[in-house]
Every structure is written in C-alpha cells, then in structure tokens.
Protein backbone atom coordinates (compact mmCIF):
# COMPACT_ATOMS: atom_id res chain seq x y z
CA UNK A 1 16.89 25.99 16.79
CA UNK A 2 17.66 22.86 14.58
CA UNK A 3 16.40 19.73 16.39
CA UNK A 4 19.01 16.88 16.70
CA UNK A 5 17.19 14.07 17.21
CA UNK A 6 18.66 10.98 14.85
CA UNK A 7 16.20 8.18 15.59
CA UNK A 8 15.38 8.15 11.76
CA UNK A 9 18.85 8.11 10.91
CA UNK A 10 19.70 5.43 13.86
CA UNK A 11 17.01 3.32 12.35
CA UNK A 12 18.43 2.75 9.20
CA UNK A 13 21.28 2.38 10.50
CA UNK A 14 20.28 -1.01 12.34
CA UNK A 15 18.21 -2.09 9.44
CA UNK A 16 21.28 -1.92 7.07
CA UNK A 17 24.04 -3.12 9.66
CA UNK A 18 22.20 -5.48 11.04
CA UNK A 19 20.29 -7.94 8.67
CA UNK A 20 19.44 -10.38 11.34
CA UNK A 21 16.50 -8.30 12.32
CA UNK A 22 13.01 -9.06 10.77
CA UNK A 23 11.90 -6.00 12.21
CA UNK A 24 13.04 -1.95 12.46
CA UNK A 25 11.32 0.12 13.75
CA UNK A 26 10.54 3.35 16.24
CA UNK A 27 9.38 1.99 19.59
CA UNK A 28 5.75 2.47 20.08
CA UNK A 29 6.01 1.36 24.14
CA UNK A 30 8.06 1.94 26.52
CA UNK A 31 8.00 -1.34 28.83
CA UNK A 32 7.84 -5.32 27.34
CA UNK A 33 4.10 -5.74 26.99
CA UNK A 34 1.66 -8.54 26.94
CA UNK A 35 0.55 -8.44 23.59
CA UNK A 36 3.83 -8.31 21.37
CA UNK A 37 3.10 -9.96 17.86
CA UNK A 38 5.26 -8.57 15.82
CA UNK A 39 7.97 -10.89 13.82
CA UNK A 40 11.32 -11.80 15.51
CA UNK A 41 14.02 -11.01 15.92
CA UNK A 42 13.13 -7.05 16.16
CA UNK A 43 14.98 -3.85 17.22
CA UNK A 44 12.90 -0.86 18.09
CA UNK A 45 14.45 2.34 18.60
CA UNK A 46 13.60 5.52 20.61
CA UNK A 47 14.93 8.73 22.06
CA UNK A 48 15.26 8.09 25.78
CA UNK A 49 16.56 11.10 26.75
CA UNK A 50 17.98 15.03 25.48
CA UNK A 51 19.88 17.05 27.77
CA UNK A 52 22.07 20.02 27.40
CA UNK A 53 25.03 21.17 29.86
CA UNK A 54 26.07 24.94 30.93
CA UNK A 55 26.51 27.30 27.62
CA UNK A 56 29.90 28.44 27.43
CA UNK A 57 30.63 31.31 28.58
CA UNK A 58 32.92 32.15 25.55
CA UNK A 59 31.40 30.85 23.12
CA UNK A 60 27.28 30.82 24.35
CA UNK A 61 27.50 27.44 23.30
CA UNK A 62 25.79 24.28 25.21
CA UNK A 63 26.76 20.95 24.19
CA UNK A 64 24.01 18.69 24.25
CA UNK A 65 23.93 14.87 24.97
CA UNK A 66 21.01 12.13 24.07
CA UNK A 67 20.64 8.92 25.08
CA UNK A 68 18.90 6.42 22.53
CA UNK A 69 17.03 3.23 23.43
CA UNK A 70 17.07 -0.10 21.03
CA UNK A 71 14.60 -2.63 22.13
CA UNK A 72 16.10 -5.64 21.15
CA UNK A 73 13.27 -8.70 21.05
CA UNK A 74 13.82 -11.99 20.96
CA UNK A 75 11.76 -14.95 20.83
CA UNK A 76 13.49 -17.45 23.81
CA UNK A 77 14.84 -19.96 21.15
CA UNK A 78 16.70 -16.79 18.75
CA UNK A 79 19.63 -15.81 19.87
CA UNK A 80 19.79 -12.26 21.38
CA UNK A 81 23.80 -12.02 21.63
CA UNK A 82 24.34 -12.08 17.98
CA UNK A 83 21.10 -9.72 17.36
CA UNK A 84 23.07 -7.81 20.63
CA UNK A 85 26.34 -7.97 18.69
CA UNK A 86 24.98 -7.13 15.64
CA UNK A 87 23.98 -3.80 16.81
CA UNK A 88 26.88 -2.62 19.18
CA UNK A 89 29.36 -3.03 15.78
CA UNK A 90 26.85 -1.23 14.48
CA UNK A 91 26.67 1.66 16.26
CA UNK A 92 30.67 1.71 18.49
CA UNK A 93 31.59 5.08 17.29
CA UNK A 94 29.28 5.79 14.27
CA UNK A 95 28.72 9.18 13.69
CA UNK A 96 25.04 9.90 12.16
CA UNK A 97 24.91 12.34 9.55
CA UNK A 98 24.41 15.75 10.43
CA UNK A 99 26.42 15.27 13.34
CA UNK A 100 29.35 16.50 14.76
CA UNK A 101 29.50 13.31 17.73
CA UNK A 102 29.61 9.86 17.84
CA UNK A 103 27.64 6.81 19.05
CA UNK A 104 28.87 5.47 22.53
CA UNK A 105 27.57 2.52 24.60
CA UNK A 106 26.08 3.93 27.72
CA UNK A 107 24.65 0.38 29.19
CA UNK A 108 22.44 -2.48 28.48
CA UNK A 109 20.51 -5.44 30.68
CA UNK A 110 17.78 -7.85 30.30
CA UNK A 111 14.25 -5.95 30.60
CA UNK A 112 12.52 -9.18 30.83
CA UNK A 113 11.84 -12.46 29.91
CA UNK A 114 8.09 -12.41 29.36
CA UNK A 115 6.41 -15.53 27.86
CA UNK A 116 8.25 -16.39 24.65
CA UNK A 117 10.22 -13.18 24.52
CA UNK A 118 13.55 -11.76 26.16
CA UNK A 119 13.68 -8.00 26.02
CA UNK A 120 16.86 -6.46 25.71
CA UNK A 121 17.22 -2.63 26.49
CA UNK A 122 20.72 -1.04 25.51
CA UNK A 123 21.21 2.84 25.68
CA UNK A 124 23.10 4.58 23.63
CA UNK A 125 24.90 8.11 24.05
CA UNK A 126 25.53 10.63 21.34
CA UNK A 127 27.30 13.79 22.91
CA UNK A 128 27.35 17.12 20.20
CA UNK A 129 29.65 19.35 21.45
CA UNK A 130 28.41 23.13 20.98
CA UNK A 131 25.25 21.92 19.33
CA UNK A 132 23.04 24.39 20.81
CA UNK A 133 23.45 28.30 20.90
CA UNK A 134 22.09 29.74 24.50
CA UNK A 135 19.64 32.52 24.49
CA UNK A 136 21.40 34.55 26.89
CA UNK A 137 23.85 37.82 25.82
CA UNK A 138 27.59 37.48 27.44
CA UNK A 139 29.94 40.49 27.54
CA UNK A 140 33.23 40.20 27.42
C-alpha cells in the first residue's frame, strides 16, 4: 500500500511560498511549550490526522482524507496575519505532487499566547478520492 502522507512535500511548499518564515520545519511537539527558542517567525508542520471512508462497493476503493497541522509561531511584536496569510495563499487549493486532491482549509484559532509567543494552529484537509484499494473480495 503506497503511503500518502505529504508533510515533506507540504513543507517545501511553505518554505518556498512563504518567505516570511525564518523557520520550516516538521513539528517536533504537539502543544506550545515552555522552552521554544527557535527563530521567528516559524511554521511547523505535521500530520494531524489519516482516515479512510467505506470502500466502494464497485470499485473496492476507499477514499482517504488527512488533516495537516501548521504551527504558526510568532513572537508578540511579528505579525501573525501576514505569516497566517502567507500560508492560506499558499496552500487554497494546491494539489501536492503525487496527488490526485487538493489542499482545503479545515479551521484555524489561537493555541496560545505564551510569554513572547502567539501560537497559531490551522488544519488543513487533503481528501484523495479512491486512494486506497480495500482488502476485501466483492462479487458482482
């Protein structure tokens, strides 16, 4: 089974469409924590979630949907809506390589504002439509 996971792809996507970002990066947490050092403004990326829907009966087919992360981290005195804005014209309909869907917003809100930082979480959705052959035999 080929894996579908894009977060390499969806990486370099942000660092080229996006060159307000000092950092890219996978996420390495999952929650704002105490003892962020990194330069700002950064984006860190992550798959949040893979799920696949009923195979078709027709074609034993399941379409499969993730849902990405981006961390967006600002220090208080940056400006998160144009790092914010930078990324959703980045990603509004993209279609990674290798992929037969496209990038849709699913939802964002402020994680925190911890110390010096805002955290910014937006999901993203990427639905593949018959991505995934089921296991089962169907007679027709």
């Amino acid at each position: 089974m080929q894996d579908y996971d894009i977060t390499n792809a969806l990486k370099a996507r942000v660092a080229s469409e996006c060159p307000g970002f000092a950092v890219v990066d996978e996420a390495w947490f999952s929650e704002p924590i105490d003892d962020y050092n990194d330069k700002t403004p950064a984006a860190y990326v992550y798959l949040a979630e893979d799920s696949a829907e009923a195979a078709n009966e027709l074609s034993r087919r399941q379409a499969t949907a993730q849902v990405y992360g981006v961390f967006i981290i600002c220090e208080t005195g940056d400006t998160f809506r144009a790092q914010r804005h930078q990324v959703r014209e980045a990603l509004f309909g993209w279609q990674p390589p290798g992929s037969s869907g496209v990038m849709a917003f699913h939802s964002g809100q402020m994680q925190e504002i911890r110390g010096r930082y805002v955290w910014w979480r937006e999901y993203w959705t990427l639905e593949t439509p018959n991505a995934l052959t089921a296991s089962r035999t169907v007679t027709i």
